[in-house]
PDB file of N, CA and C in Angstrom:
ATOM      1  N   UNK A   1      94.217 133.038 141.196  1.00  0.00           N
ATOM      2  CA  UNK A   1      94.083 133.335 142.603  1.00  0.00           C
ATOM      3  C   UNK A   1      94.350 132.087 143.441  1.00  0.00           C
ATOM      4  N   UNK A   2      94.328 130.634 142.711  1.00  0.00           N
ATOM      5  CA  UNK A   2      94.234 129.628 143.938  1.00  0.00           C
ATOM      6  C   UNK A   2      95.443 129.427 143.697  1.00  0.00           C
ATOM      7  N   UNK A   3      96.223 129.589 142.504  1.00  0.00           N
ATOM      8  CA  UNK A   3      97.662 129.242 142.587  1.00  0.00           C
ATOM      9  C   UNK A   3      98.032 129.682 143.883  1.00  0.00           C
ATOM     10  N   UNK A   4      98.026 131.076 143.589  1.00  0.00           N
ATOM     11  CA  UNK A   4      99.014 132.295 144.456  1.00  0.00           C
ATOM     12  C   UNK A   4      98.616 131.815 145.879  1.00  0.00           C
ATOM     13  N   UNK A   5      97.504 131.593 146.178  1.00  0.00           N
ATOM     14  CA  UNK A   5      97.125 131.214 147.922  1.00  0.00           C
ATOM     15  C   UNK A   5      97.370 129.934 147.947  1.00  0.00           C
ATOM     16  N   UNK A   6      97.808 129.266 147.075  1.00  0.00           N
ATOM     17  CA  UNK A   6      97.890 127.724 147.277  1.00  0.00           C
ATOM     18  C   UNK A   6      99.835 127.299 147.860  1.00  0.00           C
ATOM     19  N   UNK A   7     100.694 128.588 146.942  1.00  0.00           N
ATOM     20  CA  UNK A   7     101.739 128.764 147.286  1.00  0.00           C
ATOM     21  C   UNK A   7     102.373 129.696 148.115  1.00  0.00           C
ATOM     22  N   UNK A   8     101.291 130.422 149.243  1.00  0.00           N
ATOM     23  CA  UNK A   8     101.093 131.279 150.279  1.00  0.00           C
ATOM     24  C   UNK A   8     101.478 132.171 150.111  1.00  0.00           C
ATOM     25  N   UNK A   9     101.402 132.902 148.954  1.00  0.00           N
ATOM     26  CA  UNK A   9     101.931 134.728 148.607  1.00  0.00           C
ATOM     27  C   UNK A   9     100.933 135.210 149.180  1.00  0.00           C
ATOM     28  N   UNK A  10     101.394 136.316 149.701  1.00  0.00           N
ATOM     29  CA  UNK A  10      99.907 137.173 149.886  1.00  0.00           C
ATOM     30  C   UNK A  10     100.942 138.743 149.640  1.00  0.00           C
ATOM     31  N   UNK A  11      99.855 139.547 150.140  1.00  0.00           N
ATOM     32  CA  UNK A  11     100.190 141.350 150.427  1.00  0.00           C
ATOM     33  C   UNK A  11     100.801 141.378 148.605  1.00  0.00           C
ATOM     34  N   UNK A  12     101.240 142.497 148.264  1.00  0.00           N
ATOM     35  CA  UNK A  12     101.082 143.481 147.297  1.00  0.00           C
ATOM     36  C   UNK A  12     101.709 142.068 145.847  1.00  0.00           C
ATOM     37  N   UNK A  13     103.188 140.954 146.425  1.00  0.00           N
ATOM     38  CA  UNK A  13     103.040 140.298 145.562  1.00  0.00           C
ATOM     39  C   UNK A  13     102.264 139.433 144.739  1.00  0.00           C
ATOM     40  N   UNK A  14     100.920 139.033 145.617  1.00  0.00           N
ATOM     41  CA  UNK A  14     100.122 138.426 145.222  1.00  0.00           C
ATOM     42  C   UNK A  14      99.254 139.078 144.528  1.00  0.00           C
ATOM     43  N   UNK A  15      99.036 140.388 144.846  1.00  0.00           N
ATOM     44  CA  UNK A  15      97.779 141.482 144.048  1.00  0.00           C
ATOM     45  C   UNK A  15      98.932 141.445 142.592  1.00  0.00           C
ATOM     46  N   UNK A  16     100.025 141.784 142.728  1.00  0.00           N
ATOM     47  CA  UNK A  16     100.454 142.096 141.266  1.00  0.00           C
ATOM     48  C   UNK A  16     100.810 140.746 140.133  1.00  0.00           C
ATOM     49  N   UNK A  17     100.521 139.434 141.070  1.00  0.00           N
ATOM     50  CA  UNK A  17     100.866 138.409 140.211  1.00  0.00           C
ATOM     51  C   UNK A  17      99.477 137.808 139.616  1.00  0.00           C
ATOM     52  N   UNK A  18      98.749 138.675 140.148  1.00  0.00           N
ATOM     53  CA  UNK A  18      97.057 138.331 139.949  1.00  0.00           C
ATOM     54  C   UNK A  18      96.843 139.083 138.976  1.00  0.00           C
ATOM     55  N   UNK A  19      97.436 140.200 138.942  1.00  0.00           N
ATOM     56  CA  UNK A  19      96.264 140.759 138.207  1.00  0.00           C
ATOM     57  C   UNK A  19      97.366 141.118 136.420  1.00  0.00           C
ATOM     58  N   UNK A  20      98.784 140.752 137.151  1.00  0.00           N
ATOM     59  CA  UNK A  20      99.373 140.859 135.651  1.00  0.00           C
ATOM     60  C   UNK A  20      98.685 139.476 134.766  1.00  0.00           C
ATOM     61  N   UNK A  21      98.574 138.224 135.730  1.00  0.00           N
ATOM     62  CA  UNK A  21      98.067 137.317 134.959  1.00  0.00           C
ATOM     63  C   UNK A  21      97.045 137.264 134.257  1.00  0.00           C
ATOM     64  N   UNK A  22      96.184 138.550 134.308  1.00  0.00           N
ATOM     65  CA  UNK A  22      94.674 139.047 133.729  1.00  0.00           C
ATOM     66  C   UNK A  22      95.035 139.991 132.435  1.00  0.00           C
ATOM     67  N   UNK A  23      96.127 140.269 132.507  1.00  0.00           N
ATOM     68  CA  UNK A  23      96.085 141.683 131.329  1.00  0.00           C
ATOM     69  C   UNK A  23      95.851 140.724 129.853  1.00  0.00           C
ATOM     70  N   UNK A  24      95.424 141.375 128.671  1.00  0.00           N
ATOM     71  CA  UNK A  24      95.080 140.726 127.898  1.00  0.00           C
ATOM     72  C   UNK A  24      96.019 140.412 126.949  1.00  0.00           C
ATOM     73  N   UNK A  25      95.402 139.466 125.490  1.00  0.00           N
ATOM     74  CA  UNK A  25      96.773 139.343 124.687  1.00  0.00           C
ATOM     75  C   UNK A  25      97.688 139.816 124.213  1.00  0.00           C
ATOM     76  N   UNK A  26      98.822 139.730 124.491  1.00  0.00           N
ATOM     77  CA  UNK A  26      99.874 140.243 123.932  1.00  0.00           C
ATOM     78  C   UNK A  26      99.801 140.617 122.069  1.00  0.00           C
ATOM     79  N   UNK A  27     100.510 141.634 121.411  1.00  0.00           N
ATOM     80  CA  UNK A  27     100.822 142.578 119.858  1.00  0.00           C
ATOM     81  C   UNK A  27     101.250 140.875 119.333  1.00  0.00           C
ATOM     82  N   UNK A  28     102.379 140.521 120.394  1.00  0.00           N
ATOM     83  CA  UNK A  28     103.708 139.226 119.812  1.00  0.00           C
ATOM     84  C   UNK A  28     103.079 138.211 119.641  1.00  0.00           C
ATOM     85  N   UNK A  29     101.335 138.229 119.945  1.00  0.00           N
ATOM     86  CA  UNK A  29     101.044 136.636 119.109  1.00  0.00           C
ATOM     87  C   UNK A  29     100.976 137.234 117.763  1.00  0.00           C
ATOM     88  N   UNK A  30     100.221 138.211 117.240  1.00  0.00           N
ATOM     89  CA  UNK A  30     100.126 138.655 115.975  1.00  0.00           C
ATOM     90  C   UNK A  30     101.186 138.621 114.975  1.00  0.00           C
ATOM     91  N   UNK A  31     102.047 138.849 115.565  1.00  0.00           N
ATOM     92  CA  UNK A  31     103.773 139.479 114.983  1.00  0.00           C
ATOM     93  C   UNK A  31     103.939 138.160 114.786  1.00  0.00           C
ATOM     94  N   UNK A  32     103.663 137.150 115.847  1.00  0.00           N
ATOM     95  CA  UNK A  32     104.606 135.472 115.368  1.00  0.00           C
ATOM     96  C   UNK A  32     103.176 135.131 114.212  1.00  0.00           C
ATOM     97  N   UNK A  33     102.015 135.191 114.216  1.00  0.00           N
ATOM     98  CA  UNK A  33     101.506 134.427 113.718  1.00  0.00           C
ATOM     99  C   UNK A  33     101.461 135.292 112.048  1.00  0.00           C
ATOM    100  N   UNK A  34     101.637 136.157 111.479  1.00  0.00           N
ATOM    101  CA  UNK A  34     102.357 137.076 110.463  1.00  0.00           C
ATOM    102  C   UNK A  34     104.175 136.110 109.774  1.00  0.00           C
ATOM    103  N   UNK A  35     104.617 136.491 111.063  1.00  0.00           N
ATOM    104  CA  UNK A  35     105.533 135.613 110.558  1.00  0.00           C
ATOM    105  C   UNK A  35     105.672 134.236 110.065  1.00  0.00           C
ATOM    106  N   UNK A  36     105.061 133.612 110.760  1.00  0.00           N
ATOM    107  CA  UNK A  36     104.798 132.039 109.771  1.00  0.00           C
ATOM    108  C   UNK A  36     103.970 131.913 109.373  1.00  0.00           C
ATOM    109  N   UNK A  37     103.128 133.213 108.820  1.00  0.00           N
ATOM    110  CA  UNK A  37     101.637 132.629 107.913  1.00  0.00           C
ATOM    111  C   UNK A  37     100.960 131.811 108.595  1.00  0.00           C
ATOM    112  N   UNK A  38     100.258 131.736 110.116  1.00  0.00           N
ATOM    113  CA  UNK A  38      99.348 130.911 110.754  1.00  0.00           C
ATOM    114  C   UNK A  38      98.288 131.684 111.424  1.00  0.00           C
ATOM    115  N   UNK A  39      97.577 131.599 110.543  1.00  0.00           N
ATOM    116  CA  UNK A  39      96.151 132.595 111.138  1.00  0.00           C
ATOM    117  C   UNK A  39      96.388 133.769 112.014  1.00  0.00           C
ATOM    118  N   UNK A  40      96.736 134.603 110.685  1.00  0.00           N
ATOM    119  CA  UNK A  40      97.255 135.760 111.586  1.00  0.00           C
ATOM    120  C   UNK A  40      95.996 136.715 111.437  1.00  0.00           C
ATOM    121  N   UNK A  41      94.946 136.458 110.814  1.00  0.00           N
ATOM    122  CA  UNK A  41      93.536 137.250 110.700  1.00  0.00           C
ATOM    123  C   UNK A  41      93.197 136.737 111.882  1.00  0.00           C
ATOM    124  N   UNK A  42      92.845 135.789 112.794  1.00  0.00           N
ATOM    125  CA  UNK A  42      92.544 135.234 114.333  1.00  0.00           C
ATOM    126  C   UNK A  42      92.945 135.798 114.960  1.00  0.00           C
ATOM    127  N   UNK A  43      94.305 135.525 115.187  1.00  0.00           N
ATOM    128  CA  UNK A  43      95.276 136.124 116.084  1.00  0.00           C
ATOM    129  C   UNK A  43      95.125 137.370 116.489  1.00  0.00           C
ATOM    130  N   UNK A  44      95.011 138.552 115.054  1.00  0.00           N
ATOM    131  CA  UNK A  44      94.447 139.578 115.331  1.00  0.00           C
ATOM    132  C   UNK A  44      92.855 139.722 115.876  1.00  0.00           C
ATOM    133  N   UNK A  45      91.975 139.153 115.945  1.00  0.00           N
ATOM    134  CA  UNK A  45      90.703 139.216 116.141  1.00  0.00           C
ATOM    135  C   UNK A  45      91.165 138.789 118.250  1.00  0.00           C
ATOM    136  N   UNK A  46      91.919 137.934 117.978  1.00  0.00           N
ATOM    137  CA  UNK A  46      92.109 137.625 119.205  1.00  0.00           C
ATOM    138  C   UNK A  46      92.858 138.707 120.369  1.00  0.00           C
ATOM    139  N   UNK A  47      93.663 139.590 120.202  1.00  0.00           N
ATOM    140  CA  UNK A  47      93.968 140.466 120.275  1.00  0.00           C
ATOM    141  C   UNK A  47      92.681 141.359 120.728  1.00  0.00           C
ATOM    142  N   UNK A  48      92.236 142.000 119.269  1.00  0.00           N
ATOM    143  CA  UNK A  48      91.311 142.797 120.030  1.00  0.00           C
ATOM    144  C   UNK A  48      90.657 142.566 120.674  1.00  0.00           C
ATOM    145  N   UNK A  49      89.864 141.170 120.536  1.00  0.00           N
ATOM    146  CA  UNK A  49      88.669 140.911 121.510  1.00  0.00           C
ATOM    147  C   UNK A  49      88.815 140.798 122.987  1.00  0.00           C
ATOM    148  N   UNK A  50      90.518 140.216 123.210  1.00  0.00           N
ATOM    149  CA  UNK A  50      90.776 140.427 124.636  1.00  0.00           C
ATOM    150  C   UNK A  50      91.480 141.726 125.185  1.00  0.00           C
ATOM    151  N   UNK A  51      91.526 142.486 124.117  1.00  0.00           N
ATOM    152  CA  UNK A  51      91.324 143.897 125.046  1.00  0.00           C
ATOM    153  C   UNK A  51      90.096 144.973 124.848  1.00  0.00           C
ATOM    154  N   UNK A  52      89.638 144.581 123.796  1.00  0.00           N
ATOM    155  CA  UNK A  52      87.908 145.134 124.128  1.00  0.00           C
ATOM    156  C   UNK A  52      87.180 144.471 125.764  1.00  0.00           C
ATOM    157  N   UNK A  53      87.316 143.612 125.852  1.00  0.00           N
ATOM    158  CA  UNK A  53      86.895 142.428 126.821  1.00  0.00           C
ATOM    159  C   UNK A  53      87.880 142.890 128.384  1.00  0.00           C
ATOM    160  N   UNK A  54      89.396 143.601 128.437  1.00  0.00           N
ATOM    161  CA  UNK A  54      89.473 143.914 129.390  1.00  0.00           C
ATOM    162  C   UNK A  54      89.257 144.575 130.357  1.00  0.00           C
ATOM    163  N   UNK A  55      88.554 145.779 129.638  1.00  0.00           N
ATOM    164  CA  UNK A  55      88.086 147.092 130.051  1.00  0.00           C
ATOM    165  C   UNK A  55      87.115 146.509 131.583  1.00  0.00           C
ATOM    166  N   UNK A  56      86.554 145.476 131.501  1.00  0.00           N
ATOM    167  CA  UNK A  56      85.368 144.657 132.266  1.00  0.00           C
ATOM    168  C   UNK A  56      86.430 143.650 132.998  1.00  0.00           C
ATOM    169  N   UNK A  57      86.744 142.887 132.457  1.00  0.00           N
ATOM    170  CA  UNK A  57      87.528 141.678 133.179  1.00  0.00           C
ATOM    171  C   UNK A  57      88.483 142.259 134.108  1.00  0.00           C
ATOM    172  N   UNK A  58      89.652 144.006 133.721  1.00  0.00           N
ATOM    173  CA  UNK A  58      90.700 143.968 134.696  1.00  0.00           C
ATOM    174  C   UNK A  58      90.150 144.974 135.908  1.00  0.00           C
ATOM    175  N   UNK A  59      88.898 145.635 135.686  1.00  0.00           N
ATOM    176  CA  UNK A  59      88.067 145.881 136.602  1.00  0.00           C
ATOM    177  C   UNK A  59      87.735 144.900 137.301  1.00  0.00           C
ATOM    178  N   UNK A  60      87.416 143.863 137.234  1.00  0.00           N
ATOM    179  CA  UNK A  60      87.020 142.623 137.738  1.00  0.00           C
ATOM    180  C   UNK A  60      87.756 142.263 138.835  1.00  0.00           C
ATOM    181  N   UNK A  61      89.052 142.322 138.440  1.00  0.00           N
ATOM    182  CA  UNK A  61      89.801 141.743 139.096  1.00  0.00           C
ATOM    183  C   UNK A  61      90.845 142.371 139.437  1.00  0.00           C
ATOM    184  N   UNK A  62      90.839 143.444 139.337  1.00  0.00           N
ATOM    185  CA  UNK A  62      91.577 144.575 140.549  1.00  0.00           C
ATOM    186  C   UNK A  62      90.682 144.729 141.672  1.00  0.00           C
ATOM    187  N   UNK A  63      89.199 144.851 141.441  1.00  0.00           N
ATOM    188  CA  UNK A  63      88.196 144.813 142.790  1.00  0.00           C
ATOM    189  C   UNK A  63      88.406 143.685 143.593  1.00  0.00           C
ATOM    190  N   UNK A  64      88.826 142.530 142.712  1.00  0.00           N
ATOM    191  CA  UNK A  64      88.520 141.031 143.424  1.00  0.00           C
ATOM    192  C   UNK A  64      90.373 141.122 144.519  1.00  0.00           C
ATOM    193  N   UNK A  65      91.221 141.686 143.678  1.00  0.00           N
ATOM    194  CA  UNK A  65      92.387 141.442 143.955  1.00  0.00           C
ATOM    195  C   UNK A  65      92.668 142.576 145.503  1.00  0.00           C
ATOM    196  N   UNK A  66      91.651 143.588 145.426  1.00  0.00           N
ATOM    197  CA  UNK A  66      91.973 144.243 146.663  1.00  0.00           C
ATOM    198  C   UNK A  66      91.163 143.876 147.644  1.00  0.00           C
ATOM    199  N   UNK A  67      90.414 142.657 147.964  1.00  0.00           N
ATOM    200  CA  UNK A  67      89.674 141.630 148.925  1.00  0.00           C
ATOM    201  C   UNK A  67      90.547 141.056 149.593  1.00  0.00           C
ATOM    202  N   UNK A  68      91.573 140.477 148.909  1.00  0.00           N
ATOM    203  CA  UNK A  68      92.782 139.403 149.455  1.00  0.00           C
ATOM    204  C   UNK A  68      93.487 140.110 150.311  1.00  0.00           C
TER     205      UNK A  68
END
């Protein structure tokens, strides 16, 4: 949020650069970390936990994002 007001976006580009920056981890860390054998049991844990965890956080911040 201080980026985006720091580089004076506002109105609908700023709600959507906010709140894409919230969505959680991406399938493609899993997929890279599979592919070179680097803690790809994490990776996956990491995964879910940040989208178990979004259900709360992108509520969060779709409320926060329609203030601006």
């Amino acid at each position: 949020m201080f980026i985006v007001t720091l580089f004076g976006i506002t109105g609908v580009t700023a709600q959507v650069l906010i709140i894409s920056s919230a969505v959680p981890t991406a399938l493609n860390v899993v997929l890279l970390a599979i592919e070179y054998d680097n803690e790809p049991e994490f990776a996956s844990q990491v995964v879910l936990s940040t989208t178990i965890l979004s259900v709360i956080t992108m509520t969060l911040v779709i409320v926060l994002v329609r203030l601006i």
